[in-house]
Protein backbone atom coordinates (compact mmCIF):
# COMPACT_ATOMS: atom_id res chain seq x y z
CA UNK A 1 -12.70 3.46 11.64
CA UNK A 2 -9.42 5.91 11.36
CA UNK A 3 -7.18 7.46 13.62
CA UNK A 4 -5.92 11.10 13.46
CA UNK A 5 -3.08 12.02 14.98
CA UNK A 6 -2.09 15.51 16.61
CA UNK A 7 1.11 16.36 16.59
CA UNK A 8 1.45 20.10 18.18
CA UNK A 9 2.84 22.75 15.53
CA UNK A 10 6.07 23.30 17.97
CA UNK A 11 7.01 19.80 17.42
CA UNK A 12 6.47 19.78 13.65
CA UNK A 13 8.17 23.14 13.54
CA UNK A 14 11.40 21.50 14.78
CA UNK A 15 11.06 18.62 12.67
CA UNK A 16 13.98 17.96 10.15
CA UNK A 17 11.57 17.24 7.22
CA UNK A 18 9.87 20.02 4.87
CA UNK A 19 6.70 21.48 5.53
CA UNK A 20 5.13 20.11 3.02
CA UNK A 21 6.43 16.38 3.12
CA UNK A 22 5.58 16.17 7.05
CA UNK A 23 2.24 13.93 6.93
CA UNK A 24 3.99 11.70 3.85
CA UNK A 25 7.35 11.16 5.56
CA UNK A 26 5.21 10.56 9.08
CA UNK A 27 2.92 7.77 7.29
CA UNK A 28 6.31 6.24 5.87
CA UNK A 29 7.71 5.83 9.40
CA UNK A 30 4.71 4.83 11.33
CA UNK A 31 4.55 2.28 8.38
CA UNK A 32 8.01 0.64 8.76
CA UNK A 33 7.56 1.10 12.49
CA UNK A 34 4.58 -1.16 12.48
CA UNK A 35 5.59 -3.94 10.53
CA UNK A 36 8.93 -3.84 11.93
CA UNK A 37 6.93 -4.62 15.24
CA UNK A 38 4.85 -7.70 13.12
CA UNK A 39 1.70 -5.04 13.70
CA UNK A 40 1.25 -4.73 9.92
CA UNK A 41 1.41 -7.06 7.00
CA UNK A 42 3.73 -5.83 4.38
CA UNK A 43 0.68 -5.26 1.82
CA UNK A 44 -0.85 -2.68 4.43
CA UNK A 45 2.31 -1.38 5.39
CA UNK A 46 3.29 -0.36 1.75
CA UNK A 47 -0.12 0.81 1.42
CA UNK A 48 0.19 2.92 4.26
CA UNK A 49 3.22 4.25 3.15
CA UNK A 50 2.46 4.71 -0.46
CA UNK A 51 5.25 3.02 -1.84
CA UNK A 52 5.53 0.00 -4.60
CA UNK A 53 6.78 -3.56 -3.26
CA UNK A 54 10.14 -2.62 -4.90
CA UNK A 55 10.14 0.92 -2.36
CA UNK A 56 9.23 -0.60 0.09
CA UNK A 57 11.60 -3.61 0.31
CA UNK A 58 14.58 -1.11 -1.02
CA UNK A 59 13.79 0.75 2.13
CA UNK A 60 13.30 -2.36 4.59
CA UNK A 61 17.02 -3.08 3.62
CA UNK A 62 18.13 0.13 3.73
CA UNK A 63 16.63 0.44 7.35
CA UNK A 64 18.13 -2.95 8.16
CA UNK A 65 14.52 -4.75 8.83
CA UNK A 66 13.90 -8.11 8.19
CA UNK A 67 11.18 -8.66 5.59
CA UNK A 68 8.33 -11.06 6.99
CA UNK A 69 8.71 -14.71 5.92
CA UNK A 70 7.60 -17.74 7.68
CA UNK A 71 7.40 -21.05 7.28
CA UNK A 72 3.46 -21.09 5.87
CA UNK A 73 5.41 -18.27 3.17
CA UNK A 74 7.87 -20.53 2.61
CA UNK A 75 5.28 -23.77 1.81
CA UNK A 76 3.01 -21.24 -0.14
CA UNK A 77 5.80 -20.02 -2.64
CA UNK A 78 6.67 -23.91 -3.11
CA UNK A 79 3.98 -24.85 -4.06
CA UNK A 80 3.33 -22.14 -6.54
CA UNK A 81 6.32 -22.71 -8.03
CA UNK A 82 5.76 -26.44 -8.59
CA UNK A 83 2.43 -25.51 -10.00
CA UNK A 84 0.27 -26.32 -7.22
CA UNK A 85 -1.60 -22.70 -6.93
């Protein structure tokens, strides 16, 4: 399944962002949007937004959004790094 999204030529038209950058730059913020809101693992999120872990996690701070890490994170990256994975 996908979603398209119409956004009516007036709008884009007024939009701070060059022509040619529009559907990029709207993928980017739709990204952070959604895993801002927990809708989106980081992995999809940077996926979505076509950036590399480093990008992305540059931009999280940038934007001031928390990266994702809970407890089960926390546990996981232990035990890796005891050897355990």
């Amino acid at each position: 399944m996908s979603v398209q999204l119409e956004i009516k030529d007036d709008i884009v038209v007024l939009m701070k962002i060059p022509l040619p950058d529009v559907k990029k730059e709207l993928m980017k913020e739709l990204a952070f949007a959604l895993y801002a809101r927990w809708a989106l693992s980081m992995g999809k999120a940077r996926q979505m937004a076509s950036l590399t872990k480093r990008e992305f996690l540059a931009e999280l701070a940038s934007r001031g959004v928390k990266r994702h890490y809970t407890s089960q994170d926390l546990s996981e990256d232990v035990a890796y790094a005891q050897g355990g994975k």
